[in-house]
N, C-alpha and C. Protein backbone atom coordinates (compact mmCIF):
# COMPACT_ATOMS: atom_id res chain seq x y z
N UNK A 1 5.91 3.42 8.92
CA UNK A 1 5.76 4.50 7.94
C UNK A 1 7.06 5.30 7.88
N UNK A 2 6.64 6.55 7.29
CA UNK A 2 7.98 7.67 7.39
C UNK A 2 8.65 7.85 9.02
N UNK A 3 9.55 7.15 9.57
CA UNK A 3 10.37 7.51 11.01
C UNK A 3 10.09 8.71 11.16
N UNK A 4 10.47 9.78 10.39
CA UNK A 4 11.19 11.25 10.73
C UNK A 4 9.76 12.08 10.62
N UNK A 5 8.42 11.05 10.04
CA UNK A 5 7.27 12.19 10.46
C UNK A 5 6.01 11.20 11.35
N UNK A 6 5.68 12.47 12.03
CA UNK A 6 4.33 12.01 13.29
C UNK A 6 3.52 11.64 12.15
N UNK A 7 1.77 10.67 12.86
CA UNK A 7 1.03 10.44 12.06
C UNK A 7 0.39 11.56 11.21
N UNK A 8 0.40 12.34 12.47
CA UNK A 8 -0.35 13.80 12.10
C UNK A 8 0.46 14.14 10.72
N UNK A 9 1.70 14.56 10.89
CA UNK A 9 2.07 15.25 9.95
C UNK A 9 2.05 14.48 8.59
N UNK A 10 1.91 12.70 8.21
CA UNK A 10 1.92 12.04 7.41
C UNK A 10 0.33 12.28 6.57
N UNK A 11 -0.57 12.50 7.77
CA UNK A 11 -1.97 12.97 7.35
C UNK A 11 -2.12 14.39 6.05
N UNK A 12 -1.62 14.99 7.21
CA UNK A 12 -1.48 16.63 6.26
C UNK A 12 -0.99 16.30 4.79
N UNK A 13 0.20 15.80 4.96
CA UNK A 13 1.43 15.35 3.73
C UNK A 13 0.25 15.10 2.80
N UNK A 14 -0.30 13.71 3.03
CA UNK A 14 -1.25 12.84 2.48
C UNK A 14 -2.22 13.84 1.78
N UNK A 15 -3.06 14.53 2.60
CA UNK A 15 -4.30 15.18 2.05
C UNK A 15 -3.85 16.55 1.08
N UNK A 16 -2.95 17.21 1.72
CA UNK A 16 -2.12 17.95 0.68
C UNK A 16 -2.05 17.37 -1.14
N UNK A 17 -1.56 15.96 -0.82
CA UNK A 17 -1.47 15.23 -1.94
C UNK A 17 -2.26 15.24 -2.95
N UNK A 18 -3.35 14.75 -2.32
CA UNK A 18 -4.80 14.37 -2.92
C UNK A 18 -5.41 15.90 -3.58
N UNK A 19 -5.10 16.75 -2.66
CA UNK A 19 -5.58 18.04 -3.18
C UNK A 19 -5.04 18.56 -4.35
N UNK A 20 -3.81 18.23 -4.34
CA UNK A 20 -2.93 18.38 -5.79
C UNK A 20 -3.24 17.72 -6.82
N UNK A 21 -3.46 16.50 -6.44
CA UNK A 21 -4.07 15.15 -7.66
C UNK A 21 -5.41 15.98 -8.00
N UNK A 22 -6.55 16.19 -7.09
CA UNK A 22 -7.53 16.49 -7.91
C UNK A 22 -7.72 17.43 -8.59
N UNK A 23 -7.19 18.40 -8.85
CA UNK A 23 -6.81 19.93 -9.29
C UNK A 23 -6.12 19.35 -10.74
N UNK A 24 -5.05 18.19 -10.76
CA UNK A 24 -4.19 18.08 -11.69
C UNK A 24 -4.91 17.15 -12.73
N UNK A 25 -6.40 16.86 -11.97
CA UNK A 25 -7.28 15.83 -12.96
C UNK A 25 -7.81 16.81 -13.79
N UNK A 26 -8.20 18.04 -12.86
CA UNK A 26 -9.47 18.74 -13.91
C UNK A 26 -8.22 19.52 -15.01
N UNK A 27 -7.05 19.97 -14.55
CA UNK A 27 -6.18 20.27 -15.80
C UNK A 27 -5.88 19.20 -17.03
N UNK A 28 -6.25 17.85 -16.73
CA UNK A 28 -5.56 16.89 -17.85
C UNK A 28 -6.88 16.62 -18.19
N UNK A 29 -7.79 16.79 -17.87
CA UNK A 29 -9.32 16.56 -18.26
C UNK A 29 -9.18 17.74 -19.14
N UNK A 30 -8.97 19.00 -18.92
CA UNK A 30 -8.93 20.12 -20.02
C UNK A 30 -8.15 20.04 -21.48
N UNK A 31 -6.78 19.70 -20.63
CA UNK A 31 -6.15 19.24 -22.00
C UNK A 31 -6.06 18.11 -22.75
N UNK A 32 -7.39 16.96 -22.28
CA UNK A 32 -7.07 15.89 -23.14
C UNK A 32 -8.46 16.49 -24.03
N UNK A 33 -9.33 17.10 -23.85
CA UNK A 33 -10.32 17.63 -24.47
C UNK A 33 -10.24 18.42 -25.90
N UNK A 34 -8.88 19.08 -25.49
CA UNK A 34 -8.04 20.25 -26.75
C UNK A 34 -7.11 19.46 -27.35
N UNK A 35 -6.97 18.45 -27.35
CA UNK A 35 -5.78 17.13 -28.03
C UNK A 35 -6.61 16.07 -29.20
N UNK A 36 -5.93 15.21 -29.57
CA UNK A 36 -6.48 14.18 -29.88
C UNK A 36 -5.46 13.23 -30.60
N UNK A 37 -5.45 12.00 -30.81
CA UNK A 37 -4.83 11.08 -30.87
C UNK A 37 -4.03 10.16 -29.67
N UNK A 38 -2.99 9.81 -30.12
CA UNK A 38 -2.25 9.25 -28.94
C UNK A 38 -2.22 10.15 -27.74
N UNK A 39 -2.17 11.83 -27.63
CA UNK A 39 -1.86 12.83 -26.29
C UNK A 39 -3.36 12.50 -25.54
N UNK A 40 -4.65 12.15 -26.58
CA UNK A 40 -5.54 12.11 -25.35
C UNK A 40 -5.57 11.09 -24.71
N UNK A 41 -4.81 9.72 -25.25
CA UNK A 41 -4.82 8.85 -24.61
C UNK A 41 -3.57 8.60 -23.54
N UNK A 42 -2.87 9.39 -23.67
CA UNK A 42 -1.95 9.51 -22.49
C UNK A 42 -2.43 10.35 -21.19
N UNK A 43 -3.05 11.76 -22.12
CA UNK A 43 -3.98 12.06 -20.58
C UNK A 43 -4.75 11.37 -20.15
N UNK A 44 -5.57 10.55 -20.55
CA UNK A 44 -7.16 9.59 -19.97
C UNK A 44 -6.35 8.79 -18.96
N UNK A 45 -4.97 8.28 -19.60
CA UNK A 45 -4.36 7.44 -18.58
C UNK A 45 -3.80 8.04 -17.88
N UNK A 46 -3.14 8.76 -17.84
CA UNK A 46 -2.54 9.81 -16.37
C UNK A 46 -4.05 10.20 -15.29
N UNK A 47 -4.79 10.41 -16.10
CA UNK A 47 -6.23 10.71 -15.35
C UNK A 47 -6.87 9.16 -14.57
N UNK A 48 -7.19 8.34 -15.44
CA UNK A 48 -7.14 6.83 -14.68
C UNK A 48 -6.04 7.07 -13.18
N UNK A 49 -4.88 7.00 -13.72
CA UNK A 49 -3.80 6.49 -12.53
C UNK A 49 -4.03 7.78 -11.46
N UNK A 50 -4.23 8.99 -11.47
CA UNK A 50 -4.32 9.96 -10.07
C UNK A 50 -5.68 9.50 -9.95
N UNK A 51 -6.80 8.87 -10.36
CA UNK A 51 -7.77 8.62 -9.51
C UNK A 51 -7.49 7.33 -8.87
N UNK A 52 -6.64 6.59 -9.41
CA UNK A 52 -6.32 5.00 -8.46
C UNK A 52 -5.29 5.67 -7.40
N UNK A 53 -4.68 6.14 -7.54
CA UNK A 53 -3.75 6.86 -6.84
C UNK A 53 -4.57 7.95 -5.50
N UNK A 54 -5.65 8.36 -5.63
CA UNK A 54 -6.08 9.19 -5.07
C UNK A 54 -7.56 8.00 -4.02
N UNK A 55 -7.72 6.87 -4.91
CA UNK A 55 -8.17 6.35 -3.95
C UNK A 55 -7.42 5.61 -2.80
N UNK A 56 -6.18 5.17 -3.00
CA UNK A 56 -5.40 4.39 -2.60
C UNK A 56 -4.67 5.55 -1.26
N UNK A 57 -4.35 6.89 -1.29
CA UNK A 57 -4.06 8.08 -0.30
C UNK A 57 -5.25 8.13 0.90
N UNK A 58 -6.39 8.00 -0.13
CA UNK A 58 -7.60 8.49 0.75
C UNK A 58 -7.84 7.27 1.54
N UNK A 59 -7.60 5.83 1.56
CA UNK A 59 -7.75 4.95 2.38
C UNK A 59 -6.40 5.00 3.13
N UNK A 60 -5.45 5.51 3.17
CA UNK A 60 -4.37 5.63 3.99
C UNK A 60 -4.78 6.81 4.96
N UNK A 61 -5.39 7.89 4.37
CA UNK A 61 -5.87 8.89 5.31
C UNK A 61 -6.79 8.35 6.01
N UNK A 62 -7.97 7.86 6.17
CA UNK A 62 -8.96 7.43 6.80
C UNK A 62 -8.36 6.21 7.66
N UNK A 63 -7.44 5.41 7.74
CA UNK A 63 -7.02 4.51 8.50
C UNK A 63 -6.40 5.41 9.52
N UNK A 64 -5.14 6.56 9.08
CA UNK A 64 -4.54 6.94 9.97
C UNK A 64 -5.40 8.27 10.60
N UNK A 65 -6.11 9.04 10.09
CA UNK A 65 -6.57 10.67 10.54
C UNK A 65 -6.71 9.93 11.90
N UNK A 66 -7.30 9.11 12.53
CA UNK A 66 -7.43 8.68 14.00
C UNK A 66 -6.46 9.13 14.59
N UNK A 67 -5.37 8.72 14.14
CA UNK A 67 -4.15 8.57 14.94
C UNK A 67 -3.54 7.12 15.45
N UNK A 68 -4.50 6.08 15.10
CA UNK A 68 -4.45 5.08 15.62
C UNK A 68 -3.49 4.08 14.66
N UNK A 69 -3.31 4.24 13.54
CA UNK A 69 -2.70 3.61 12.71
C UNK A 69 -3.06 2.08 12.78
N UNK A 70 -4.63 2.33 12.81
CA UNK A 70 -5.09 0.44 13.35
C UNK A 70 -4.70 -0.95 11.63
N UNK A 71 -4.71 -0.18 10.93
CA UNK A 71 -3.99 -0.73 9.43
C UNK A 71 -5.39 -1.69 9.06
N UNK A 72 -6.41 -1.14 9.17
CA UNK A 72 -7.93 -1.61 8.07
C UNK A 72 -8.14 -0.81 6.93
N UNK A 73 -6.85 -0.58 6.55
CA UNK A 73 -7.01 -0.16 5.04
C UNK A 73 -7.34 -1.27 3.95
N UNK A 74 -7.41 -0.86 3.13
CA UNK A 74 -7.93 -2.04 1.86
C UNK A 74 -6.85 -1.95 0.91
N UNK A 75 -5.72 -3.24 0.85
CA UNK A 75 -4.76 -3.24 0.56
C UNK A 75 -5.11 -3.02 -1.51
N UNK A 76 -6.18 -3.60 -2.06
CA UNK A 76 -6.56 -3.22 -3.28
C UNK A 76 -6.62 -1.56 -3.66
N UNK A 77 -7.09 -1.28 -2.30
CA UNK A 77 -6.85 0.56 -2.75
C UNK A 77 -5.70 1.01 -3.08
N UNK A 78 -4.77 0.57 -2.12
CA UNK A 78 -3.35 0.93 -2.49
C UNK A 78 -2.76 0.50 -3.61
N UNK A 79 -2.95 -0.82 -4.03
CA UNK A 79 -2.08 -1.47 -5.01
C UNK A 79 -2.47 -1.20 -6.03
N UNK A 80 -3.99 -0.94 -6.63
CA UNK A 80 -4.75 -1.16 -7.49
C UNK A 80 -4.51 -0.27 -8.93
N UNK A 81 -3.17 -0.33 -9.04
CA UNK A 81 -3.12 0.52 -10.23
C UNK A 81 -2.71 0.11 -11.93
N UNK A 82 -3.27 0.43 -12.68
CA UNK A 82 -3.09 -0.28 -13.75
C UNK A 82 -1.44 -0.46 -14.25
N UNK A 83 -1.40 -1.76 -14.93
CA UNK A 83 0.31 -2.49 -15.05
C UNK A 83 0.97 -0.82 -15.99
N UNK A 84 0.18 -0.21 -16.70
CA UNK A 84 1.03 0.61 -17.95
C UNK A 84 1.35 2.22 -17.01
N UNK A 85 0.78 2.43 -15.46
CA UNK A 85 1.12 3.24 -14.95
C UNK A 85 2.36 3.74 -14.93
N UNK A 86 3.04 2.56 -14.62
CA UNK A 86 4.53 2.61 -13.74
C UNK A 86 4.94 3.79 -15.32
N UNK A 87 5.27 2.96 -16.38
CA UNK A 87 5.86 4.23 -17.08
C UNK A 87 4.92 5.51 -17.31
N UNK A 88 3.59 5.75 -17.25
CA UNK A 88 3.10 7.41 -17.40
C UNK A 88 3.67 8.22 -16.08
N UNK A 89 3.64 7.40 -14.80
CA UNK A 89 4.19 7.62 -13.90
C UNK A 89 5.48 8.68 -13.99
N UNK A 90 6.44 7.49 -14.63
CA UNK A 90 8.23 7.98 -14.33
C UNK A 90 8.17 8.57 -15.65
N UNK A 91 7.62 8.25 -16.74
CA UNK A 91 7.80 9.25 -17.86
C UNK A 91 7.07 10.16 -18.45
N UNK A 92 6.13 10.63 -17.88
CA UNK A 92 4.91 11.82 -18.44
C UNK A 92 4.96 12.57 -16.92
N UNK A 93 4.08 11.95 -16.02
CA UNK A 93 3.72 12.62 -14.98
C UNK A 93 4.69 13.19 -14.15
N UNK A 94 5.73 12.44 -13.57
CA UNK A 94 6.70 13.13 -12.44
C UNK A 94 7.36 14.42 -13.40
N UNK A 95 7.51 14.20 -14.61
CA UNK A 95 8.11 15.45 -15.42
C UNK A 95 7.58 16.85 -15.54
N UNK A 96 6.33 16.37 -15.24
CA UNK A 96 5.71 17.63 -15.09
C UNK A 96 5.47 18.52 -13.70
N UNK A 97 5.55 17.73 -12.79
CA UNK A 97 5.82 18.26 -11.17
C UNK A 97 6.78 18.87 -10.94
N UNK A 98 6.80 20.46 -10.24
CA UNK A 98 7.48 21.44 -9.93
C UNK A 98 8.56 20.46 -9.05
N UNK A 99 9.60 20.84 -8.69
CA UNK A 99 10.83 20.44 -7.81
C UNK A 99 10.04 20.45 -6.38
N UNK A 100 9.29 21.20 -5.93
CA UNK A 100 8.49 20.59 -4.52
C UNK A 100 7.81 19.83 -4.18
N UNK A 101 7.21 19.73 -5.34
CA UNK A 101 5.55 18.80 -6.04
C UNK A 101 6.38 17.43 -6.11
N UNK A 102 7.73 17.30 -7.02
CA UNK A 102 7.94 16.21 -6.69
C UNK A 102 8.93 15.61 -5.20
N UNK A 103 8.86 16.25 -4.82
CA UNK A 103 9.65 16.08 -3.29
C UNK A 103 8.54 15.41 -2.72
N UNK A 104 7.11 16.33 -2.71
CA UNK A 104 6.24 15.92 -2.05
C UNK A 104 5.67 14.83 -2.45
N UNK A 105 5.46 14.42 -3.65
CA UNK A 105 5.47 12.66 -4.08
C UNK A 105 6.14 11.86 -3.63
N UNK A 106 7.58 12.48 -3.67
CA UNK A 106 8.51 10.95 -3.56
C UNK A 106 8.50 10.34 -1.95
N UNK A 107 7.81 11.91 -1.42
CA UNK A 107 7.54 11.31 0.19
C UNK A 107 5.86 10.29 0.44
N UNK A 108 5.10 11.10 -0.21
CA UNK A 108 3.87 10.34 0.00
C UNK A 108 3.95 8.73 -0.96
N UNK A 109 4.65 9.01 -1.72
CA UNK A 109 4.50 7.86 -2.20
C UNK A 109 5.36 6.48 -1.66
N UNK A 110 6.36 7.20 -0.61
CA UNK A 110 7.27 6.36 0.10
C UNK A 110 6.13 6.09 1.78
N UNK A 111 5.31 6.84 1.67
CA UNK A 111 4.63 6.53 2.96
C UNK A 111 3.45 5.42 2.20
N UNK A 112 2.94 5.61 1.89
CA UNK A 112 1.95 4.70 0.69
C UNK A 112 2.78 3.48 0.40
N UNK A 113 3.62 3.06 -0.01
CA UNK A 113 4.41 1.80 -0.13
C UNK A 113 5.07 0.92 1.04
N UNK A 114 5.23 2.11 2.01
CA UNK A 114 5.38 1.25 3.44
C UNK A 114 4.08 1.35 4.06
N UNK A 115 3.12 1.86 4.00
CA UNK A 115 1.61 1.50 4.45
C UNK A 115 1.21 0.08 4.17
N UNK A 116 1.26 -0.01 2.76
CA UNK A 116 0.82 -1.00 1.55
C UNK A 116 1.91 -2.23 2.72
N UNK A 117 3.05 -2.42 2.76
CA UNK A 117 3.57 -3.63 3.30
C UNK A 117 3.53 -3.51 4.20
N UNK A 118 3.42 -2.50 5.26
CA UNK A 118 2.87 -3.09 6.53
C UNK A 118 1.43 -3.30 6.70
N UNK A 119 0.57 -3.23 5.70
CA UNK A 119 -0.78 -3.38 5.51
C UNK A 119 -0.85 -5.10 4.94
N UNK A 120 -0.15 -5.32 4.38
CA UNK A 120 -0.09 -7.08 3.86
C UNK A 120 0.59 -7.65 5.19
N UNK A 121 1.60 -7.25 5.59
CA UNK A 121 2.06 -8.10 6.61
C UNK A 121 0.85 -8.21 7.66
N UNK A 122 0.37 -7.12 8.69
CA UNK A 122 -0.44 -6.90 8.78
C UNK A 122 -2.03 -8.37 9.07
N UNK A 123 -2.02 -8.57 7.61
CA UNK A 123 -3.20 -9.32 6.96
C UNK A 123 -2.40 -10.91 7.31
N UNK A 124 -1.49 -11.01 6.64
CA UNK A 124 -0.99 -12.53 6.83
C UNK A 124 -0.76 -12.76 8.30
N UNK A 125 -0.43 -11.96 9.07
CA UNK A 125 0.02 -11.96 10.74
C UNK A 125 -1.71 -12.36 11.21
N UNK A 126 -2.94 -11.54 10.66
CA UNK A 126 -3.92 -11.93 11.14
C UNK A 126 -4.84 -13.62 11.00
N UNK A 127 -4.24 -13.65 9.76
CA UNK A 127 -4.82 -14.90 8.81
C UNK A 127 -3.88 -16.05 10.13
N UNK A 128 -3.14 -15.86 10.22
CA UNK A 128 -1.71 -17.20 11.04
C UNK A 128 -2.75 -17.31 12.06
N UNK A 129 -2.81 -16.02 12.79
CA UNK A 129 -3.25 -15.80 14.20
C UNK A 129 -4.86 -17.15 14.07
N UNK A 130 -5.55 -16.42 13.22
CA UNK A 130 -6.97 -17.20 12.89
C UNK A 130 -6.35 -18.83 12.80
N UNK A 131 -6.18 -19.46 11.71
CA UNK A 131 -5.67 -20.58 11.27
C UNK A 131 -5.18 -21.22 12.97
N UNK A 132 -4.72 -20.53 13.37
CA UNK A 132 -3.82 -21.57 14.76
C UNK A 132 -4.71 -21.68 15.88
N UNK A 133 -5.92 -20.79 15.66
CA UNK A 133 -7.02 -20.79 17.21
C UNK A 133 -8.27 -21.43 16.14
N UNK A 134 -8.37 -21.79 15.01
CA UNK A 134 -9.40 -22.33 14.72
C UNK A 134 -9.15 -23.91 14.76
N UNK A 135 -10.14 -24.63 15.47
CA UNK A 135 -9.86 -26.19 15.56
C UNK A 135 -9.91 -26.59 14.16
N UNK A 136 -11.14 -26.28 13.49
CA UNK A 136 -11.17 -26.76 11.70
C UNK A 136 -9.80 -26.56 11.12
N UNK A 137 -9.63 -25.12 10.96
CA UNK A 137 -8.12 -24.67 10.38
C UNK A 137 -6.74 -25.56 10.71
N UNK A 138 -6.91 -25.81 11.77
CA UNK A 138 -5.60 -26.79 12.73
C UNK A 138 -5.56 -27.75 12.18
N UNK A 139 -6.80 -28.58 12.26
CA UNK A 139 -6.81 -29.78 11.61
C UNK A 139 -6.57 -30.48 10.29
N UNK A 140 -6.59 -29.33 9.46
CA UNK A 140 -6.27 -29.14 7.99
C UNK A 140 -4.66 -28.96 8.03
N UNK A 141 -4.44 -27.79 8.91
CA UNK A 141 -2.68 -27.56 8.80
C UNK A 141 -1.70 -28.68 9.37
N UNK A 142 -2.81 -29.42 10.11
CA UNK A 142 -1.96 -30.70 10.72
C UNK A 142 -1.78 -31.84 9.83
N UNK A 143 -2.19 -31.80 8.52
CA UNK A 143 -2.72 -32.81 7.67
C UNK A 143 -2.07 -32.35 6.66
N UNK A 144 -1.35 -31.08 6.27
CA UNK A 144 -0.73 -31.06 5.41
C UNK A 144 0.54 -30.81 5.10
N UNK A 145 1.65 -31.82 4.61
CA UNK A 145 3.20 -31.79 5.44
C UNK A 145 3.63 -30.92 4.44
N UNK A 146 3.03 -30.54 3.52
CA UNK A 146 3.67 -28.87 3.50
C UNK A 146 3.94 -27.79 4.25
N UNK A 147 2.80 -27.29 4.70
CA UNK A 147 2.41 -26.32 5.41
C UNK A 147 3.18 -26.72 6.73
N UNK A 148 3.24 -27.90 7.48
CA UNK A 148 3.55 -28.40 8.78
C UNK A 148 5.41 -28.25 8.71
N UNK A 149 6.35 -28.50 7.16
CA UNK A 149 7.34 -28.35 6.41
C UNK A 149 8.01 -26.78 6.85
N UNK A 150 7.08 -26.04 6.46
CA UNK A 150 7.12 -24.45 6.37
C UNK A 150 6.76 -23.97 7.91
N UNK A 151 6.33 -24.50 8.77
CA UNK A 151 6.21 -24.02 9.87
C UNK A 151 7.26 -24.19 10.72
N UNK A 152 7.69 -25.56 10.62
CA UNK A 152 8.64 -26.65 10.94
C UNK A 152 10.10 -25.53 10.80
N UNK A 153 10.70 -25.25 9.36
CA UNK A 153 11.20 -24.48 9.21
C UNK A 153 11.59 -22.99 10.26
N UNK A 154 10.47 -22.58 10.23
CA UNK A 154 10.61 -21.16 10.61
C UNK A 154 10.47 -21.17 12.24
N UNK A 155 10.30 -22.36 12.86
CA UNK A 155 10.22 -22.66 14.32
C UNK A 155 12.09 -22.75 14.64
N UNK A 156 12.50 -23.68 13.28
CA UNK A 156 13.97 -24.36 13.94
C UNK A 156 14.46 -23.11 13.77
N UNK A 157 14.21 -21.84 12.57
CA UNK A 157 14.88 -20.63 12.86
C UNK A 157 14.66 -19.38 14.02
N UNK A 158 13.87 -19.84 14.77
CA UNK A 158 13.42 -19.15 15.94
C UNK A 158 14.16 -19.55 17.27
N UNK A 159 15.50 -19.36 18.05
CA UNK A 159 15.70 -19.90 18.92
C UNK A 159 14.40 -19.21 20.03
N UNK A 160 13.77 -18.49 20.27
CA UNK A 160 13.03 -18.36 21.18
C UNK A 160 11.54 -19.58 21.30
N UNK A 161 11.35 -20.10 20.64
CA UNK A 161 9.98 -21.22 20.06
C UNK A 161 11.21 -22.28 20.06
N UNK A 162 12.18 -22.71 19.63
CA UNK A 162 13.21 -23.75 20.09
C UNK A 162 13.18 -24.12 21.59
N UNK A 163 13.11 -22.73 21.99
CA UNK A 163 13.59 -23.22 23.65
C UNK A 163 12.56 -23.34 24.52
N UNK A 164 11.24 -22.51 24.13
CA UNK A 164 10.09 -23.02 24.79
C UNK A 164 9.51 -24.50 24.46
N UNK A 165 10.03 -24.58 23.34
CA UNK A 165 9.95 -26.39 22.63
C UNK A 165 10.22 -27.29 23.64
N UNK A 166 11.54 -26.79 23.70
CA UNK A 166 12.33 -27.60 25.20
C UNK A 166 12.02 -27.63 26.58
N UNK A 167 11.24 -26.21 26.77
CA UNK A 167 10.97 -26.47 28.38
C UNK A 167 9.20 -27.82 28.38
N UNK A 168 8.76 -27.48 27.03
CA UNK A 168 7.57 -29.06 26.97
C UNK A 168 8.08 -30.29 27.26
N UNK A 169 9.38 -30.95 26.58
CA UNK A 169 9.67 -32.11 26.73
C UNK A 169 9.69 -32.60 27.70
């Protein structure tokens, strides 16, 4: 996550966040109400994206408030945001955030994106782990010289699995 902050303080950061998002729903809920045309449909979608956004915080909070940082978050929470975000994002929404407001984004949202990939890595590190202690799984990966190709690979780039290679022979 963020080096320069404890979990604790990534928590606070986090829920701080969320508290801002939901406050900033019931304001764009107000003003898409007093609008109409294309502006209400830019608020509905700014409103869409802080609730994907606000689910995706709140499963980062609940993984970490422990302290444990055990990473059973639900990587769909995080990611799950619609493709037309990215620009309401960088061109409606951050424009409207005070100079702190967006400080405080560009941090939560930098903790949220290294959550998110150490949350996939994470998942594939568990999936390997499974696949190599399951006899079924083995037997499949032994059978397919792709997969056996790609392992093959990343063994010869390992001098440490090279040299335990060697003390078998």
């Amino acid at each position: 996550m963020d080096g320069g902050m404890s979990i604790k303080e990534q928590v606070r950061l986090l829920r701080s966040v969320i508290g801002r998002k939901v406050m900033e729903i019931d304001d764009f809920d107000k003003e898409a109400a007093g609008t109409i045309g294309d502006d209400v449909e830019r608020y509905l979608n700014v409103i869409e994206f802080l609730n994907n956004d606000i689910a995706g915080y709140k499963t980062i909070v609940e993984d970490l408030s422990d302290g444990s940082r055990d990473m059973t978050g639900n990587i769909y929470d995080i990611a799950s945001l619609p493709p037309e975000s990215a620009a309401i994002y960088t061109e409606f929404y951050l424009p409207l955030l005070s100079e702190d407001d967006r400080q405080e984004e560009e941090i939560a949202m930098g903790i949220k994106t290294q959550y998110a990939t150490d949350l996939a890595k994470e998942y594939v590190i568990h999936v390997g782990r499974v696949a190599l202690m399951d006899t079924n799984a083995l037997e499949v990966i032994l059978a397919d010289e792709e997969i056996l190709t790609l392992i093959g690979n990343a063994i010869l780039d390992s001098p440490r699995i090279m040299e335990a290679l060697g003390k078998n022979e």
